[in-house]
Structures are given as structure tokens and as C-alpha cells.
Protein backbone atom coordinates (compact mmCIF):
# COMPACT_ATOMS: atom_id res chain seq x y z
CA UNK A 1 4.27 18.23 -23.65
CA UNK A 2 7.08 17.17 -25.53
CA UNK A 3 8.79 13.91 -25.75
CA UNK A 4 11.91 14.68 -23.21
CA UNK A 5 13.18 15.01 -19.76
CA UNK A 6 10.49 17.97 -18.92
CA UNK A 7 11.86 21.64 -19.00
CA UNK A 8 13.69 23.37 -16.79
CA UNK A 9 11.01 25.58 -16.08
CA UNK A 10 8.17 23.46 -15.74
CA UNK A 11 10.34 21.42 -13.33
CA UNK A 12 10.43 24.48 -11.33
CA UNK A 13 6.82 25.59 -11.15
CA UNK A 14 4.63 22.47 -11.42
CA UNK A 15 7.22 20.43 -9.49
CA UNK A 16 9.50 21.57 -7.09
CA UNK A 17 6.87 24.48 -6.19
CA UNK A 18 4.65 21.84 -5.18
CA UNK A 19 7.31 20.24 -2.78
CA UNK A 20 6.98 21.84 0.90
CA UNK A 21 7.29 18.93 3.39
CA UNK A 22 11.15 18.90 5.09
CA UNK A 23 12.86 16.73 6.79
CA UNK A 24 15.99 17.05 9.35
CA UNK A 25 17.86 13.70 8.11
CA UNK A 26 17.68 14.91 4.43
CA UNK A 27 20.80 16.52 3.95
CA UNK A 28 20.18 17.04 -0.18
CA UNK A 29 17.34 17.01 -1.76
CA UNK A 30 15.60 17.52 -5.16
CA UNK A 31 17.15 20.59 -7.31
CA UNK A 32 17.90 21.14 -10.81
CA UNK A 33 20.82 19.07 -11.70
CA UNK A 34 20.97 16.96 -8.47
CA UNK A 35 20.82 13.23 -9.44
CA UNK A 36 21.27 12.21 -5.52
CA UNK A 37 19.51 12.79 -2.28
CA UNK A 38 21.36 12.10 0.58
CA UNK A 39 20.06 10.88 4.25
CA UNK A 40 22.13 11.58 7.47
CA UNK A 41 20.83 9.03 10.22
CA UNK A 42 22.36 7.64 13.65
CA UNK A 43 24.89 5.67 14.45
CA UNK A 44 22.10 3.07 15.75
CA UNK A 45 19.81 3.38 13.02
CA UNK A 46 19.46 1.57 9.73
CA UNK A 47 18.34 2.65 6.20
CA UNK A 48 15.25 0.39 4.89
CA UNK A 49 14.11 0.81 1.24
CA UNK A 50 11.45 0.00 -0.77
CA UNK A 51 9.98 0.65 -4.26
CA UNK A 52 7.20 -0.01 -5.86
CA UNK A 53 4.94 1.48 -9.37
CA UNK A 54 1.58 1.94 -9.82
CA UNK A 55 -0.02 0.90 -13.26
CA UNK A 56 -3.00 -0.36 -12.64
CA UNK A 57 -5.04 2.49 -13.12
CA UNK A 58 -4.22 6.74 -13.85
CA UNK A 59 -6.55 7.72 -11.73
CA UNK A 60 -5.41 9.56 -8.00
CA UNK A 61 -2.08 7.87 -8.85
CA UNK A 62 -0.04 10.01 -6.98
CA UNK A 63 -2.04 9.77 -3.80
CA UNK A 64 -1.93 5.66 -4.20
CA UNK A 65 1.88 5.79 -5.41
CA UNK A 66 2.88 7.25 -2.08
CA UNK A 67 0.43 5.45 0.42
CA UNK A 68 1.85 1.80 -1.35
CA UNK A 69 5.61 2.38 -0.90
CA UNK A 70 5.06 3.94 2.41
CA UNK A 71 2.77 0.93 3.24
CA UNK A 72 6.10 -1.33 2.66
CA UNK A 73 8.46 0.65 4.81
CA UNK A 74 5.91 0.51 7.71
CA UNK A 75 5.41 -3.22 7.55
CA UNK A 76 9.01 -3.70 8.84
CA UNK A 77 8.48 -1.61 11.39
CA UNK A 78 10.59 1.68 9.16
CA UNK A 79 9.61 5.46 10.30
CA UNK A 80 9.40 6.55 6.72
CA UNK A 81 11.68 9.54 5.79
CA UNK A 82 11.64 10.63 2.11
CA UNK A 83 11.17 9.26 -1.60
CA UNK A 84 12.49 9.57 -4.86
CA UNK A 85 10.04 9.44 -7.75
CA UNK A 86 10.11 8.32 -11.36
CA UNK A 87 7.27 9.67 -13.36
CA UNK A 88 6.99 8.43 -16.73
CA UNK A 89 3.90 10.67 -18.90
CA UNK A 90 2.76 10.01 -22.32
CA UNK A 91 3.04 12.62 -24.96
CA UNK A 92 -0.29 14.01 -24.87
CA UNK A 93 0.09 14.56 -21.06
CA UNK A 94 -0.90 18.41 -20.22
CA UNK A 95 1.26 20.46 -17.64
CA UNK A 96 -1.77 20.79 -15.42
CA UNK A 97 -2.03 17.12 -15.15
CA UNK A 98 1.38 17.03 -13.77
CA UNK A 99 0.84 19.50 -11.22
CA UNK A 100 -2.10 18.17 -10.08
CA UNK A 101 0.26 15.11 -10.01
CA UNK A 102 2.83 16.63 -7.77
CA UNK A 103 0.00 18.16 -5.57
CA UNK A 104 -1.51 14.60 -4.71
CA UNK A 105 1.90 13.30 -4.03
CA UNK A 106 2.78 16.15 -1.73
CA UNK A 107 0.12 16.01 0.31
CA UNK A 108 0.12 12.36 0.61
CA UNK A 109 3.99 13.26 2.00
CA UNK A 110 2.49 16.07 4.27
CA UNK A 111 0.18 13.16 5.89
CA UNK A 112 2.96 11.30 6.70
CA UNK A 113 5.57 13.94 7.02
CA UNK A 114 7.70 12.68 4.42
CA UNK A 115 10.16 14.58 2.25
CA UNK A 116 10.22 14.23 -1.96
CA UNK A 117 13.91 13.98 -1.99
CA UNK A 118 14.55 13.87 -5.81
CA UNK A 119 13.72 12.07 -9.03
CA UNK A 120 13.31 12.01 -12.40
CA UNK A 121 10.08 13.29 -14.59
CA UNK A 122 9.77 12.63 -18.65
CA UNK A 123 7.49 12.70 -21.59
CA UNK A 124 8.08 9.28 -23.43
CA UNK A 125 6.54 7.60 -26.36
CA UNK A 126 6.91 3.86 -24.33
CA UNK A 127 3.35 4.72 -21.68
CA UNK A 128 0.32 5.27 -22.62
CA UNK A 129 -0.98 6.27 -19.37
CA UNK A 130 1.20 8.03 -16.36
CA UNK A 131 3.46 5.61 -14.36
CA UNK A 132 4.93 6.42 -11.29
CA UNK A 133 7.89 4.91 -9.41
CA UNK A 134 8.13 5.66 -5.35
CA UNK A 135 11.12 4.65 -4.13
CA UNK A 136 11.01 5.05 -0.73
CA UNK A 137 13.38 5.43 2.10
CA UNK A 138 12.90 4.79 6.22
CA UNK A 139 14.59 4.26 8.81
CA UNK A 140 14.68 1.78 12.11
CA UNK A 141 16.63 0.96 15.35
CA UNK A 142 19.47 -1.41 15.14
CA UNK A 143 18.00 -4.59 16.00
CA UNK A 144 14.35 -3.40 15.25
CA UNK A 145 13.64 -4.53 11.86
CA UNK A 146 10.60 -6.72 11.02
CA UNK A 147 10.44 -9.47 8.30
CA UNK A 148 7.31 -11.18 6.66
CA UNK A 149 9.67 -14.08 7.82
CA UNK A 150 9.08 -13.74 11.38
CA UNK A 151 5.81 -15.80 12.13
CA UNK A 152 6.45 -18.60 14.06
CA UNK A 153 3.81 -21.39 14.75
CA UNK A 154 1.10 -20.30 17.53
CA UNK A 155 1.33 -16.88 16.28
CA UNK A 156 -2.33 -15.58 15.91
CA UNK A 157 -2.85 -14.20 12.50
CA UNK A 158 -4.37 -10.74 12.09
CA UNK A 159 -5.96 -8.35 9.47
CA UNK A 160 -6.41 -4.97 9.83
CA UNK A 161 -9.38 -2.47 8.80
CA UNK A 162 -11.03 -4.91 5.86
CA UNK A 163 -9.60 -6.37 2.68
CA UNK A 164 -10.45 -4.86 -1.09
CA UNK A 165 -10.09 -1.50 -0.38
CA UNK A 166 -7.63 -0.38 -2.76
CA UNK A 167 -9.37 -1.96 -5.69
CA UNK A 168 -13.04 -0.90 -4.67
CA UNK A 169 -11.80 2.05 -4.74
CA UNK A 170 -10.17 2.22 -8.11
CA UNK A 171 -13.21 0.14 -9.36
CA UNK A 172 -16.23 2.26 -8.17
CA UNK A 173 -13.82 5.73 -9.89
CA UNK A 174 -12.94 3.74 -12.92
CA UNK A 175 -16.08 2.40 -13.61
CA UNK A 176 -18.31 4.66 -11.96
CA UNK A 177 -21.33 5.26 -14.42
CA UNK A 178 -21.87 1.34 -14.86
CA UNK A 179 -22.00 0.66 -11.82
CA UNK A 180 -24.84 3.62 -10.81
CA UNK A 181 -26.74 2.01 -13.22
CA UNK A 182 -26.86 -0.60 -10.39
CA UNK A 183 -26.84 0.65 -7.36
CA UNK A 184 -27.32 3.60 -5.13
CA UNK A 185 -25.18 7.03 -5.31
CA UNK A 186 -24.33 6.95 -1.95
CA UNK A 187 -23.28 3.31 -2.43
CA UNK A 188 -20.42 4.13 -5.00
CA UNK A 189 -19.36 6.98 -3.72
CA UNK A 190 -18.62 5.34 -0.40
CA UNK A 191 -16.56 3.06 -2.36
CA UNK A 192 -14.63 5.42 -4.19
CA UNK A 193 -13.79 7.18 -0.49
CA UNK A 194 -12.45 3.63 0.72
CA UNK A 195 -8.75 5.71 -0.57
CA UNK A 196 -9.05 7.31 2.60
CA UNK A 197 -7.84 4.09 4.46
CA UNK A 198 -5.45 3.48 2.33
CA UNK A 199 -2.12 4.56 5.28
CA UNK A 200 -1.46 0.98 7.41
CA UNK A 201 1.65 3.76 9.25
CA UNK A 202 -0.95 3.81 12.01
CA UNK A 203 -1.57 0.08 12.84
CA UNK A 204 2.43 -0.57 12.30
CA UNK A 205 3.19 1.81 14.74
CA UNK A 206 1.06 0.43 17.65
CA UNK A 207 1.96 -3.15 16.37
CA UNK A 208 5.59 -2.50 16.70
CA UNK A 209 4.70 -1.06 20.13
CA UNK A 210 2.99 -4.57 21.27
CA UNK A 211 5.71 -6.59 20.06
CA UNK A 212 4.42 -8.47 16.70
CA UNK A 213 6.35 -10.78 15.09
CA UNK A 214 5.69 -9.84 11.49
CA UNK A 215 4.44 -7.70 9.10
CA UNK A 216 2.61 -7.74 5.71
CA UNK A 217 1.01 -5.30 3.40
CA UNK A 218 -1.67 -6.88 1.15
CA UNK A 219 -1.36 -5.37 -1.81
CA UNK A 220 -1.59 -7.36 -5.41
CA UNK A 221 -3.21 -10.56 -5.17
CA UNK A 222 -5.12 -9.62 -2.17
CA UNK A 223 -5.26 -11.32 1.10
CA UNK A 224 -5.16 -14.75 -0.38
CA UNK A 225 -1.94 -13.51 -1.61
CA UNK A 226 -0.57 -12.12 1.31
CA UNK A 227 -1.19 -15.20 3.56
CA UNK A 228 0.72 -17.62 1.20
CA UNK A 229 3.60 -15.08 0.85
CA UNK A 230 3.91 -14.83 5.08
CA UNK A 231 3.33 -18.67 5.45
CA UNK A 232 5.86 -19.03 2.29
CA UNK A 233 8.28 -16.15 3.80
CA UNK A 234 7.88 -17.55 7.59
CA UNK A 235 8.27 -21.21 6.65
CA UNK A 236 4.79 -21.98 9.01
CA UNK A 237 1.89 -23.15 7.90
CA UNK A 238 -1.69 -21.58 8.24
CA UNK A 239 -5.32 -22.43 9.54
CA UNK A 240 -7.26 -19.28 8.60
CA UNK A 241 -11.20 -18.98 9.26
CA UNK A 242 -12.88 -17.26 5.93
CA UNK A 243 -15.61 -15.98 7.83
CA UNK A 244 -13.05 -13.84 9.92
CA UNK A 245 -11.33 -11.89 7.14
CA UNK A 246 -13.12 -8.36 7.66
CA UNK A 247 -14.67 -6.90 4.22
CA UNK A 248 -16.85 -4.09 3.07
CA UNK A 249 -20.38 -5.04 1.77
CA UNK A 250 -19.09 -2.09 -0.62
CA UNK A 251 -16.16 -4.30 -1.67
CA UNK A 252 -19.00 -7.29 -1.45
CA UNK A 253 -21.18 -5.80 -4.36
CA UNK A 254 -18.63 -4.26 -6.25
CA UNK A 255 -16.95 -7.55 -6.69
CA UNK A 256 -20.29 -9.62 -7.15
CA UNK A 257 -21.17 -7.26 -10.43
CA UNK A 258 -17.95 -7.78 -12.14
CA UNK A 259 -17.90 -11.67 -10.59
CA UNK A 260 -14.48 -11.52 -9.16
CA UNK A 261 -12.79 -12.35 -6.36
CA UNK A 262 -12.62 -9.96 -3.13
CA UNK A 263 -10.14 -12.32 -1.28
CA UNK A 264 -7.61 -11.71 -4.54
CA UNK A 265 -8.33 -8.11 -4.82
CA UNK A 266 -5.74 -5.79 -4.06
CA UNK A 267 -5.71 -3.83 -0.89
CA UNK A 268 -3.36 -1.42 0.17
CA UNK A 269 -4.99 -0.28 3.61
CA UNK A 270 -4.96 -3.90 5.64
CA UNK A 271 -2.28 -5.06 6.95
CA UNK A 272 -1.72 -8.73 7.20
CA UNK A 273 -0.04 -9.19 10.93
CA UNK A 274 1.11 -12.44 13.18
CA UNK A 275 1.47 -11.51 17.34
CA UNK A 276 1.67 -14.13 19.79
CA UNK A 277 -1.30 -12.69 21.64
CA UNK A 278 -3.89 -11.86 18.68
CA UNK A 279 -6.27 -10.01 21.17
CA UNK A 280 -4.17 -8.08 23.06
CA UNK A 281 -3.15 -6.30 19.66
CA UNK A 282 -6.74 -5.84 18.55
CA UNK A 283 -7.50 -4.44 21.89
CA UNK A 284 -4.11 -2.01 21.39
CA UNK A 285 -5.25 -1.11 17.75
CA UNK A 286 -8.72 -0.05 18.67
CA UNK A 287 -7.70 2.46 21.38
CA UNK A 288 -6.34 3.78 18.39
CA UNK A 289 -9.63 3.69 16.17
CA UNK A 290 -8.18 1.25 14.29
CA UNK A 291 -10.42 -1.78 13.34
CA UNK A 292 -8.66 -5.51 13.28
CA UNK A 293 -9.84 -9.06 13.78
CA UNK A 294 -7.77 -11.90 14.50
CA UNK A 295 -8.50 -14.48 10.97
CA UNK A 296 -6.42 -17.34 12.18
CA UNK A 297 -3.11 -19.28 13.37
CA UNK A 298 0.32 -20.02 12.17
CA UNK A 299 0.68 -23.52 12.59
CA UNK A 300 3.64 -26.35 12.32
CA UNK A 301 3.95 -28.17 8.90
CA UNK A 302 3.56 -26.21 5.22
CA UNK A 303 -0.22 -26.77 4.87
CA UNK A 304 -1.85 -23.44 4.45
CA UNK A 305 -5.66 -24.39 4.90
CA UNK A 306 -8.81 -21.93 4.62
CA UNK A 307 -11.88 -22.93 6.71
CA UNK A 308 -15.32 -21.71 5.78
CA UNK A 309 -17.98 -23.78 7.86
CA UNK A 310 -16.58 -27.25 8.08
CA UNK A 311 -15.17 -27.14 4.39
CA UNK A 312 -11.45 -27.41 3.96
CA UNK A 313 -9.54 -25.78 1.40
CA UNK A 314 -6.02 -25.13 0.35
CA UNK A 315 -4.59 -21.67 -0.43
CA UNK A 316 -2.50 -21.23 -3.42
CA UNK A 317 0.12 -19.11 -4.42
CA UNK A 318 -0.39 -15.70 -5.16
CA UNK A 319 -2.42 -15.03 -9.44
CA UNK A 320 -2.99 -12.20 -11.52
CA UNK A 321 -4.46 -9.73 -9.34
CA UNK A 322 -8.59 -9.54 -9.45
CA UNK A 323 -8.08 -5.84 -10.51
CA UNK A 324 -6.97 -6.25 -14.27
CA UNK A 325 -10.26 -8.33 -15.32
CA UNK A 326 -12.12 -4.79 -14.74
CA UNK A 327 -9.83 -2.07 -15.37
């Protein structure tokens, strides 16, 4: 395609053909010519907004562009409503690619029944692989909103469904030939499907429902990442047992063959979580099918320690995500 905003008429039939999923509070939505959406809400409810861009890797990136900005809106407890996109393509980008774009991103909407409200799509010389920008908007009750800020010492800490999965995922696609040289087919494939987890709208839900105190996604610089930035946020400080933090022996292997780190690997899919009563929510989550362990304990003080069999460590704040050393 050509170097541009994209034409009129492939806005209309690889785009906004591929847009289906309405919602009642969107009042104006994407259309030729429309630079705003607007949102009609309650007089006791709140706008929350996130945004986020995926560049990691080209691969299912509208499926992951979607899941990670919705992933934000649910961690402060936000029903999400509708985004706004930013796609940015390289030159040699083919039309098909772009619907197959918009397709991913739809459905990913349809999951969560969440309306593309408008945005922007061009062909520019400054990517060399597709970029795209979710900005997404939800909404909460008055009085309702959650904070990473809100752990408070004797909170138990909690992960849900396992850590890596985000980055397996992209890893085992990315790199998939190298590593069957490895190991089995049914091995990588499993790892590639770990995108199917990839939605924490069901665990925030049935948190919010069982009164947590806070809410994290861990997404770049994994959970190691995501602890410091709660204790950080919250002002607490953390005892967290190592052995506790639930990971895939997918995730395991994956990371052992390219010798990085699982515990700094992105992973959209867990959510990081403190509650008062740590078991009571793991109980809650499971009647849902949702897997969680409790990994530790906000504590008094700034000292965010990590416990692995008698040895004492100290986290650090959040490095270059473990992703970038492979892909």
C-alpha cells in the first residue's frame, strides 16, 4: 500500500466491514471523517482509560493489542466499553494483512463485548513492522475504582493462572522451527496456545466481587516487575515465596533454551492481586475455573524480599523485559 492515511475505500471494506460489536453507551463511533467517539455513561459512573502499543513482536498483534489494554481497564476494577486504535503499517504492508488485522481485533472485541469506536490507520515509512495503539475506554461506579496503590500491609498477595504466558507464547510462534529441533510438537504448540489465557476480565470481575484491595496486570518485566511496581505504588513492602509463583513447565523449557528469565518475562494473562483474605479469593476464583495461588504478604517497611528455601533475596525494580533477548 501506499505511504498515506489508507483510502477511503479500503477503510471501508477491510476496516469498518470488519467492525460488528455495538455498544449502548457509544453514542458515535468510527465513520469516515469522524475524528471523535463519544461515550454517554451515568450520572454515578466514571470514565477510566488506558493505552497501551504492542511492538514486541507482528505476530497475532491484534488479538494481543486488545487483550493488553483491556487487561489494564480490568485491573481497576473498569467494565470495558470501547477502543480507539492507531495502526501504524510499513509500506510493503498488503491489504489482506490489514484485514486479517481488523478481524483479530474484532473478535478479540466480540469476546469481551467491546465496541471499536474510532481511530486512525496509515502506511508510513517510520515502522518496519505493524504497530498498534489500543486506547481503551471503561467504565466504574463512583467510589469503585481500584489502584495498584491499594495494598496495605497483611494483605495476602496473589497470582492468577501462571506467569510467562504472553511471551511463551510469542516465543514458541516466533521461533517455532528452532525450538522443534528441541522438543516435542505437541510441546510447542501448547505454548503457542498459552494466547488463549491471555483475558484477566474474568478473575477482575470475581475479585472485585470479594472485595480486593488492588489490582495489577503483569505485563513487561514480568512478575518480578509487577511486585516492585505494587509494593512501589502501595508504599508496603513484600515477603513473597518463589516456589509459590505458578508457571508452565512450557514457559519452564522455553525459557531454559534461550537462558532467560521466566520471573521477568512478560505475561499478559496473570494478574498480580492483594485481598485481605488470600484463600477466600482463590476459593471464589476457582468456582469460576480460574486457577490462582496465594505467593506471599504485603508487609510494613519498604523491603521487598523473595524467599526460595531459606535464601533471602531482594527484588529490584522493574529491567528490559526477558522478551527482546529472543525476538
Amino acid at each position: 500500500m501506499k505511504v498515506g492515511k489508507i483510502p477511503e475505500s479500503i477503510l471501508k471494506r477491510s476496516v469498518f466491514k470488519q467492525i460488528h460489536t455495538k455498544r449502548e453507551e457509544v453514542s458515535q463511533g468510527a465513520g469516515i471523517g469522524e475524528d471523535c467517539a463519544a461515550v454517554k455513561l451515568l450520572e454515578d459512573e466514571v470514565f477510566v482509560i488506558s493505552t497501551d502499543p504492542v511492538t514486541g513482536t507482528a505476530k497475532d498483534i491484534g488479538h494481543l493489542a486488545i487483550h493488553i489494554t483491556l487487561n489494564d481497564l480490568a485491573s481497576a476494577g473498569a467494565e470495558p466499553v470501547g477502543v480507539m486504535l492507531t495502526v501504524l503499517l510499513p509500506e510493503d504492508t498488503e491489504e489482506s494483512e490489514l484485514k486479517k488485522m481488523m478481524c483479530q481485533i474484532e473478535k478479540a472485541c466480540a469476546q469481551a463485548k467491546v465496541q471499536i469506536m474510532g481511530g486512525h490507520t496509515e502506511v508510513t515509512r517510520a515502522v518496519v513492522q505493524p504497530v498498534v495503539n489500543v486506547c481503551g475506554v471503561g467504565k466504574v461506579k463512583e467510589g469503585r475504582l481500584l489502584s495498584t496503590a491499594g495494598a496495605k500491609p497483611g494483605d495476602d498477595i496473589l497470582a492468577s493462572k501462571w506467569i510467562g504466558l504472553e511471551g511463551t507464547s510469542i516465543i514458541a510462534k516466533e521461533k517455532e522451527q528452532q525450538l522443534l529441533e528441541r522438543y516435542p510438537k505437541r510441546l510447542v504448540q501448547s505454548a503457542q496456545e498459552f494466547d488463549q489465557y491471555l483475558s484477566v476480565l474474568p478473575e477482575a470481575a470475581a475479585a472485585v466481587k470479594s472485595g480486593v484491595s488492588a489490582m495489577h496486570d503483569v505485563t513487561e518485566g514480568g512478575i518480578f516487575g509487577a511486585l516492585w511496581e505494587l509494593a512501589e505504588s502501595s508504599g508496603v513492602g513484600l515477603e513473597i515465596d518463589l516456589k509459590s509463583i505458578p508457571v508452565k513447565q512450557e514457559t519452564i523449557e522455553i525459557c531454559e533454551y534461550f537462558n532467560i528469565n521466566p520471573y521477568e518475562l512478560i505475561s499478559s494473562g496473570c494478574m498480580l492481586m492483594a485481598s485481605p483474605d488470600g484463600n477466600a479469593l482463590v476459593r471464589e476464583l476457582s468456582k469460576s475455573g480460574i486457577h490462582a495461588a496465594v505467593i506471599g504478604k504485603a508487609v510494613t517497611g519498604n523491603d521487598r524480599v523473595l524467599l526460595n528455601e531459606g535464601e533471602r533475596r531482594f527484588l529490584e525494580p522493574p529491567k528490559t523485559d526477558e522478551l527482546y533477548k529472543v525476538v
